[in-house]
C-alpha atoms as a PDB file:
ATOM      1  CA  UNK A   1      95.891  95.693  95.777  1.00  0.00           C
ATOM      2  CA  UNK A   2      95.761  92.505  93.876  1.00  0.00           C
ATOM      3  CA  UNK A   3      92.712  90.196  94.982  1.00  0.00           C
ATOM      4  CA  UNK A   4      92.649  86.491  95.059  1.00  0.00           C
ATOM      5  CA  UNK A   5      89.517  85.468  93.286  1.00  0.00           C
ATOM      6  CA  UNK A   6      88.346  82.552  95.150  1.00  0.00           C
ATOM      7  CA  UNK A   7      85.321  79.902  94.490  1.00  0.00           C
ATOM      8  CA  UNK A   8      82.813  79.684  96.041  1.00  0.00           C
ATOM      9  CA  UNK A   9      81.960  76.180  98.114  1.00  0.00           C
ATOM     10  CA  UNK A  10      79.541  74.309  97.884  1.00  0.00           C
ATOM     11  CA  UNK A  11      78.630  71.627 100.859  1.00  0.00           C
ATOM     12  CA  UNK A  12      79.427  68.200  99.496  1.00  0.00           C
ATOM     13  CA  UNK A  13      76.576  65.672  99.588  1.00  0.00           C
ATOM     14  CA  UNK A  14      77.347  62.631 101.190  1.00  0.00           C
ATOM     15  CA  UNK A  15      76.412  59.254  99.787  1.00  0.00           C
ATOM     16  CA  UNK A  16      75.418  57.302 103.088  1.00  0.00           C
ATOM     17  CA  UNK A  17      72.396  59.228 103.718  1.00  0.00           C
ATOM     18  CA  UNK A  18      72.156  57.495 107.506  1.00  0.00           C
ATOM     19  CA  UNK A  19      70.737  54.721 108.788  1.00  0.00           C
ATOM     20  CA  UNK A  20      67.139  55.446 108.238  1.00  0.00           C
ATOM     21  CA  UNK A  21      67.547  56.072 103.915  1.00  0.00           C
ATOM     22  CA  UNK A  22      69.577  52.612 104.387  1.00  0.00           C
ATOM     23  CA  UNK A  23      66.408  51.046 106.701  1.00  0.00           C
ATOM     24  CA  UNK A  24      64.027  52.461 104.143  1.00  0.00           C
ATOM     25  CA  UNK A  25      65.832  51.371 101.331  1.00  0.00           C
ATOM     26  CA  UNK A  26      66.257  48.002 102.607  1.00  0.00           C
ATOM     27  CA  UNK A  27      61.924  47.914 103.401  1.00  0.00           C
ATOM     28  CA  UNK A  28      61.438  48.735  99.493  1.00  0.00           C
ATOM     29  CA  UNK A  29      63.745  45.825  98.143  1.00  0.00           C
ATOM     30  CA  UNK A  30      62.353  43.538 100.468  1.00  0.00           C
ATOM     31  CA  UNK A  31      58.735  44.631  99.710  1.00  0.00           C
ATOM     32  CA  UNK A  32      59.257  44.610  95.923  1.00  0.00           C
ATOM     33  CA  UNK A  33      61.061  40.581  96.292  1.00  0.00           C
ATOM     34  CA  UNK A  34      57.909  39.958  98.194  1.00  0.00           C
ATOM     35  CA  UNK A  35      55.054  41.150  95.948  1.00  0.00           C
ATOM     36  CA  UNK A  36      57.118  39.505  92.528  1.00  0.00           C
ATOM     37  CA  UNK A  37      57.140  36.296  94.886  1.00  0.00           C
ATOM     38  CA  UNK A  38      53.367  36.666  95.363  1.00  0.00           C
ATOM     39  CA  UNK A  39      52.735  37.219  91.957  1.00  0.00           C
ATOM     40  CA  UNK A  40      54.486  34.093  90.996  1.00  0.00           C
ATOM     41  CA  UNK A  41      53.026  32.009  93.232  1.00  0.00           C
ATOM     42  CA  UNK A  42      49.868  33.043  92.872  1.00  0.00           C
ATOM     43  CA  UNK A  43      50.030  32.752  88.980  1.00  0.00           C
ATOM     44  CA  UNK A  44      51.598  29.249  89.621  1.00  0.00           C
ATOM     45  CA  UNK A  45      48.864  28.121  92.072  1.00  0.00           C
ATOM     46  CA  UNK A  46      46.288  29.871  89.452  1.00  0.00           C
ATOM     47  CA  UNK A  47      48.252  27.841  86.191  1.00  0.00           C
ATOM     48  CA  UNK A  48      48.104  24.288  88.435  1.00  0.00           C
ATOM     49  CA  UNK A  49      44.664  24.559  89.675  1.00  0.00           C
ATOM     50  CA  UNK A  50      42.989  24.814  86.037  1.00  0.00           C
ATOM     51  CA  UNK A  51      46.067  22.176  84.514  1.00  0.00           C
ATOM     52  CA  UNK A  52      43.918  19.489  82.580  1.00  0.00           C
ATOM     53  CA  UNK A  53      46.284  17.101  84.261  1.00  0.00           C
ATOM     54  CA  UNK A  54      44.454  17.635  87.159  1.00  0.00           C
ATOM     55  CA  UNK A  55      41.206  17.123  85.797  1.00  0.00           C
ATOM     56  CA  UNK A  56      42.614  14.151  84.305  1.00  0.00           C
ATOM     57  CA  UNK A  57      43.613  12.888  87.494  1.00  0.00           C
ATOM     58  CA  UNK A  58      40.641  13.393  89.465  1.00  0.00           C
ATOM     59  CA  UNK A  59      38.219  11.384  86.379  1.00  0.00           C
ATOM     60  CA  UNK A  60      40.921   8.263  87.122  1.00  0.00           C
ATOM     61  CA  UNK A  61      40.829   8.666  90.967  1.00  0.00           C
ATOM     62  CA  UNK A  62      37.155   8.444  90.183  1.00  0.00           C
ATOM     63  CA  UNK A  63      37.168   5.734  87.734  1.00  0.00           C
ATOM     64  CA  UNK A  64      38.968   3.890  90.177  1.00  0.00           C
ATOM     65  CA  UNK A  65      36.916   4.102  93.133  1.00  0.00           C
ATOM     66  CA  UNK A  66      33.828   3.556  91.186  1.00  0.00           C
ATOM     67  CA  UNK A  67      35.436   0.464  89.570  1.00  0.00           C
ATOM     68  CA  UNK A  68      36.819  -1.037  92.931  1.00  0.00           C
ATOM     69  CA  UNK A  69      33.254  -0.882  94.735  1.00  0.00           C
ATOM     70  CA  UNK A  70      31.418  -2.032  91.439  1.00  0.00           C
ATOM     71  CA  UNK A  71      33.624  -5.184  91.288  1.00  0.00           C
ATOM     72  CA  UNK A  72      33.260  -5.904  95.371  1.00  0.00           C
ATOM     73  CA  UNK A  73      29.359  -5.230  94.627  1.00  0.00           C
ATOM     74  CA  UNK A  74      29.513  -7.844  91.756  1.00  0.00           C
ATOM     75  CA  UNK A  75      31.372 -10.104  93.389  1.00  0.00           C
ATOM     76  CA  UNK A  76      29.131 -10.278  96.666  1.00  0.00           C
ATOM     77  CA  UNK A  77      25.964 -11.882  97.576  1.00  0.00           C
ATOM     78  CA  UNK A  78      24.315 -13.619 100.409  1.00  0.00           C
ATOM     79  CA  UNK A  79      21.325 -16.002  99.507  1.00  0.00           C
ATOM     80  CA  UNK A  80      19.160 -15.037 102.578  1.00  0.00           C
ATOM     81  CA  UNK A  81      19.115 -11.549 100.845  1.00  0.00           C
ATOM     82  CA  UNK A  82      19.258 -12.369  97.595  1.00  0.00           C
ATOM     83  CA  UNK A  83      16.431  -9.863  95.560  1.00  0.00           C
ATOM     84  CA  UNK A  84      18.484  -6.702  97.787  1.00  0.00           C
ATOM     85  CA  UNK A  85      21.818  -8.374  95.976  1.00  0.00           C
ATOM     86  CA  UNK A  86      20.495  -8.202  92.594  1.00  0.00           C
ATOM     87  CA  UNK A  87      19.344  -5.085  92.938  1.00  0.00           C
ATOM     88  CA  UNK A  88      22.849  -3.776  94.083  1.00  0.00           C
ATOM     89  CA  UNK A  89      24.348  -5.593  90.772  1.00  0.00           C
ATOM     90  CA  UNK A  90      22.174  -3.708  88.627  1.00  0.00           C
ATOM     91  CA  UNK A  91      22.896  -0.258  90.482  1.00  0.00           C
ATOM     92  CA  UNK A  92      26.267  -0.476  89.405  1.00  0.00           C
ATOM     93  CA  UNK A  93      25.871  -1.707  86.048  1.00  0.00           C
ATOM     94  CA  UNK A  94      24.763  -0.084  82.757  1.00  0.00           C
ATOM     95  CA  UNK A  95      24.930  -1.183  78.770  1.00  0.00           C
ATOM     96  CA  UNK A  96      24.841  -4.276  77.887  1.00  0.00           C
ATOM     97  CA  UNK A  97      25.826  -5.965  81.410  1.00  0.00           C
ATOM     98  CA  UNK A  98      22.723  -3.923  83.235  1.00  0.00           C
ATOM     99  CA  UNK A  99      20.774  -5.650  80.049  1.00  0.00           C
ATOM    100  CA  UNK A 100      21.633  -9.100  81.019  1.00  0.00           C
ATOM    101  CA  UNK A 101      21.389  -8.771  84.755  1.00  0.00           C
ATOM    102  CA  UNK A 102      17.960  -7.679  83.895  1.00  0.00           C
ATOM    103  CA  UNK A 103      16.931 -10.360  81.542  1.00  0.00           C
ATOM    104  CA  UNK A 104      18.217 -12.832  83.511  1.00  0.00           C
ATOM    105  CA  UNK A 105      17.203 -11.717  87.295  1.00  0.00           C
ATOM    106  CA  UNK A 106      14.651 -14.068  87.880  1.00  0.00           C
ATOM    107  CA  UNK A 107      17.084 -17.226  86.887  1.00  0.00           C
ATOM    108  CA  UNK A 108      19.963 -15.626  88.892  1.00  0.00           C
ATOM    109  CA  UNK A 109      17.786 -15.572  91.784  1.00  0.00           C
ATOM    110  CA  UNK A 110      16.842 -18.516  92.206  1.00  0.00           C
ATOM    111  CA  UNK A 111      20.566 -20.204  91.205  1.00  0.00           C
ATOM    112  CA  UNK A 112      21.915 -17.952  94.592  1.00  0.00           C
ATOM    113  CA  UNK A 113      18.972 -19.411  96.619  1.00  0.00           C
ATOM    114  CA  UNK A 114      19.394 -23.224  95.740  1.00  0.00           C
ATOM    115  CA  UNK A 115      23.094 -22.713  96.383  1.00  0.00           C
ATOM    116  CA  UNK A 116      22.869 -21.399  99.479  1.00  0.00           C
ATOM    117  CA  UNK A 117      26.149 -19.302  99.427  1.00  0.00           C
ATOM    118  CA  UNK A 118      27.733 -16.287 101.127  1.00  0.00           C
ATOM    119  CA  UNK A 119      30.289 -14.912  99.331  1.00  0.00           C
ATOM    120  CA  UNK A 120      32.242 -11.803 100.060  1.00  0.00           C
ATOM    121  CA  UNK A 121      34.623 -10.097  97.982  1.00  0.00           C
ATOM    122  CA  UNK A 122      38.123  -8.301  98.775  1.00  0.00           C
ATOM    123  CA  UNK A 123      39.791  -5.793  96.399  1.00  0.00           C
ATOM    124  CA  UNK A 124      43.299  -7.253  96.101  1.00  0.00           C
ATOM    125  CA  UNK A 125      44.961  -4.746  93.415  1.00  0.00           C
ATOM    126  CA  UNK A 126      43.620  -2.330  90.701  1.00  0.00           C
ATOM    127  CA  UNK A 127      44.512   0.241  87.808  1.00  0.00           C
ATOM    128  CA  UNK A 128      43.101   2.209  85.051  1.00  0.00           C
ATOM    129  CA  UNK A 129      44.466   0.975  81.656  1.00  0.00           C
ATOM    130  CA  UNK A 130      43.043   3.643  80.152  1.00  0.00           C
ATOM    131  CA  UNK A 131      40.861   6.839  80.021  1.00  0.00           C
ATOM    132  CA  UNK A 132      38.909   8.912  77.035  1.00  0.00           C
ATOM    133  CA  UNK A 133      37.135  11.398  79.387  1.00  0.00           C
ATOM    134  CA  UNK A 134      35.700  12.830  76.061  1.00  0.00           C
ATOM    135  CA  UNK A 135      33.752   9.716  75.626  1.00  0.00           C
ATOM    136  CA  UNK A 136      33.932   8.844  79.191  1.00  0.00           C
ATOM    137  CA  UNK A 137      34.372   5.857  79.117  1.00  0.00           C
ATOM    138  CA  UNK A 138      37.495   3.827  80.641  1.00  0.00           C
ATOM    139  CA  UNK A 139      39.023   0.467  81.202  1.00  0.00           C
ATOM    140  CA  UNK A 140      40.085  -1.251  84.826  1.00  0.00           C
ATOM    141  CA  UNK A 141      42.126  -4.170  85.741  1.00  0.00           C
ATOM    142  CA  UNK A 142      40.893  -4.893  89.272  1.00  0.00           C
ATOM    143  CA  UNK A 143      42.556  -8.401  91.058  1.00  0.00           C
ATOM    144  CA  UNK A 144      40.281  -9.567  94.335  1.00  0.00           C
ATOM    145  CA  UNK A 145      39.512 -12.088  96.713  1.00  0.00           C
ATOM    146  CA  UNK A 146      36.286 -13.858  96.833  1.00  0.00           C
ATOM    147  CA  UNK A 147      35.289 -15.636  99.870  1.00  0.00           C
ATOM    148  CA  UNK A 148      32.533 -18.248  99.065  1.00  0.00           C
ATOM    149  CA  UNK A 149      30.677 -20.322 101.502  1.00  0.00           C
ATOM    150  CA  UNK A 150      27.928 -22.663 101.225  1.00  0.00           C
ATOM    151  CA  UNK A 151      25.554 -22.693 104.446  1.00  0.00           C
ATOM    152  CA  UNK A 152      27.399 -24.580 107.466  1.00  0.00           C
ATOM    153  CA  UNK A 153      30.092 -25.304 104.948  1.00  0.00           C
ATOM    154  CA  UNK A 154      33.595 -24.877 104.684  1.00  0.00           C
ATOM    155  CA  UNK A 155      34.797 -21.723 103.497  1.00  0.00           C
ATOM    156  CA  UNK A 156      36.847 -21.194  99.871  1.00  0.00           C
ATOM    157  CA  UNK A 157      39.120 -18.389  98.449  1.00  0.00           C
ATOM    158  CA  UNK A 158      39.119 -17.886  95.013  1.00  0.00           C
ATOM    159  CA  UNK A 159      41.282 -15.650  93.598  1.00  0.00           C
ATOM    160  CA  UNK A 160      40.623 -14.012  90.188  1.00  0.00           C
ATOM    161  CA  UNK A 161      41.500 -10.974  88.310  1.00  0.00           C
ATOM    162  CA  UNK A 162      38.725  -9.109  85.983  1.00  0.00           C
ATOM    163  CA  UNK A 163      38.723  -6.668  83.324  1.00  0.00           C
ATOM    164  CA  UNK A 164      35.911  -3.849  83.665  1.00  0.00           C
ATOM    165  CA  UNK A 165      34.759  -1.262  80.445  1.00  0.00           C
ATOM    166  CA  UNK A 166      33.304   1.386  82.235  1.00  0.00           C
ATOM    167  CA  UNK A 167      30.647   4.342  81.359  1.00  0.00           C
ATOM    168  CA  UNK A 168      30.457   7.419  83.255  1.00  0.00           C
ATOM    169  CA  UNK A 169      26.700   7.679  84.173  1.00  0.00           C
ATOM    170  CA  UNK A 170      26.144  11.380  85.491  1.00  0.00           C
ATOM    171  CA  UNK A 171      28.462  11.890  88.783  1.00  0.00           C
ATOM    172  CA  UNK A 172      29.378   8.323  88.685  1.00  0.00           C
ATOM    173  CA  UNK A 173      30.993   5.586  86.864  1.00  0.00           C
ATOM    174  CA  UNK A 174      29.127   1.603  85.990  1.00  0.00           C
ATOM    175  CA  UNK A 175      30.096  -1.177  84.617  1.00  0.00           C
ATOM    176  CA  UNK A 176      29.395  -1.657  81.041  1.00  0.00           C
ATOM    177  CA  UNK A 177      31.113  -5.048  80.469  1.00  0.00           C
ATOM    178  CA  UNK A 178      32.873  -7.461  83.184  1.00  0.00           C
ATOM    179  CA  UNK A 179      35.261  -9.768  81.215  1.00  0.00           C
ATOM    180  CA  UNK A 180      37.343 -12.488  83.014  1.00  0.00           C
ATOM    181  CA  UNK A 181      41.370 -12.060  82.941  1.00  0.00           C
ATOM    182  CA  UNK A 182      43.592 -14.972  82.807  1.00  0.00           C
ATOM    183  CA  UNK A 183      42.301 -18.183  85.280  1.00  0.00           C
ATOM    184  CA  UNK A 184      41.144 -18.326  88.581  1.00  0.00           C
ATOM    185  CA  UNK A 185      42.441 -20.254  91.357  1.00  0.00           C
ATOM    186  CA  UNK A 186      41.207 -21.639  94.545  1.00  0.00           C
ATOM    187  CA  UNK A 187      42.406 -22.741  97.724  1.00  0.00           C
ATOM    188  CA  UNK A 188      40.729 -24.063 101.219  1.00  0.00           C
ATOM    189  CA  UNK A 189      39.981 -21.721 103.500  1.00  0.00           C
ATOM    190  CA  UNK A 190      38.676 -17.387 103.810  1.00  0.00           C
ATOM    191  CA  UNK A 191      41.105 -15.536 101.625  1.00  0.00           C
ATOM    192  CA  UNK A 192      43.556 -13.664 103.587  1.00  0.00           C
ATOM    193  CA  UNK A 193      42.531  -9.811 104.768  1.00  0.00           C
ATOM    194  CA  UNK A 194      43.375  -7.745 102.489  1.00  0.00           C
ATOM    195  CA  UNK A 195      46.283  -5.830 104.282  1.00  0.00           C
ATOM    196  CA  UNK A 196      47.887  -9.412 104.013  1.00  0.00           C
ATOM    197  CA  UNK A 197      51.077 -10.143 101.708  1.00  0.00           C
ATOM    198  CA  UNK A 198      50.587 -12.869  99.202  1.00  0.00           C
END
């Protein structure tokens, strides 16, 4: 009797697996795009949030502010309170500028009190020029308004533009030097608000 050798089978493994390898499958890609996309955010947010561009940008934000209030502070006095005045001028001033508001205090009082003037100051426009935050120091172009008015006068506008040096004094910036830009020019009359166009 002859025989017919035959092989022996073996069950084929199938390649789908089913729907839940697929659905599981599917859950690990998704979870491994995920956690790569949280790592690269995170890094990013990590890499933007210690940038010395920011930094940077904060000291001229600062500069800024500091600059714009010193100037309206400068700019502003009222002769009824004329001793509180100075002393705001010489809160926001340091250097040589804080020297002369010193020395000169006593004059400067009593040339706001014989004029008998209100004035009141506007920011108009301003920018840093520039910045060394290693010596802190920095210069501002600021462009404002000045309302002046002698007592049961008529008001005037004078607009000027000034150029500030400032220090950084702890936390804060002063004025080390206020320096005139270009002339000033006046018209009758309160300046405009200063949401109004020129």
């Amino acid at each position: 009797m002859t025989s017919i050798a035959t092989k022996p089978t073996v069950p084929q493994q199938t390649t789908q697996g089913g729907p839940l390898r697929m659905a599981i499958l599917a859950i690990a890609a998704l979870a491994v795009i995920a956690f790569a996309a949280a790592g690269w955010f995170g890094l990013s947010w990590y890499l933007a949030a210690h940038d010395k561009s920011l930094a940077v940008g904060k000291d001229r934000d600062a500069v800024l502010r500091d600059a714009q209030q010193a100037t309206l502070t400068l700019n502003t006095l009222d002769y009824r309170h004329v001793q509180d005045g100075l002393t705001l001028w010489e809160q926001a001033a340091t250097g040589s500028l804080l020297t002369q508001l010193r020395a000169n205090r006593d004059s400067y009082a009593h040339a706001i009190t014989d004029s008998s003037t209100v004035s009141n100051a506007n920011v108009v426009d301003a920018a840093v020029a520039a910045l060394d935050e290693g010596a802190g120091t920095a210069q501002v172009l600021v462009g404002l308004d000045v309302t002046s008015q002698v007592d049961k006068g008529d008001p005037g506008c004078v607009h000027r533009r000034v150029h500030l040096d400032m220090v950084r004094i702890g936390p804060s910036w002063k004025v080390g030097n206020l320096t005139p830009v270009g002339e000033t020019y006046s018209e009758p009359g309160p300046c405009p608000p200063p949401s109004s166009p020129k």
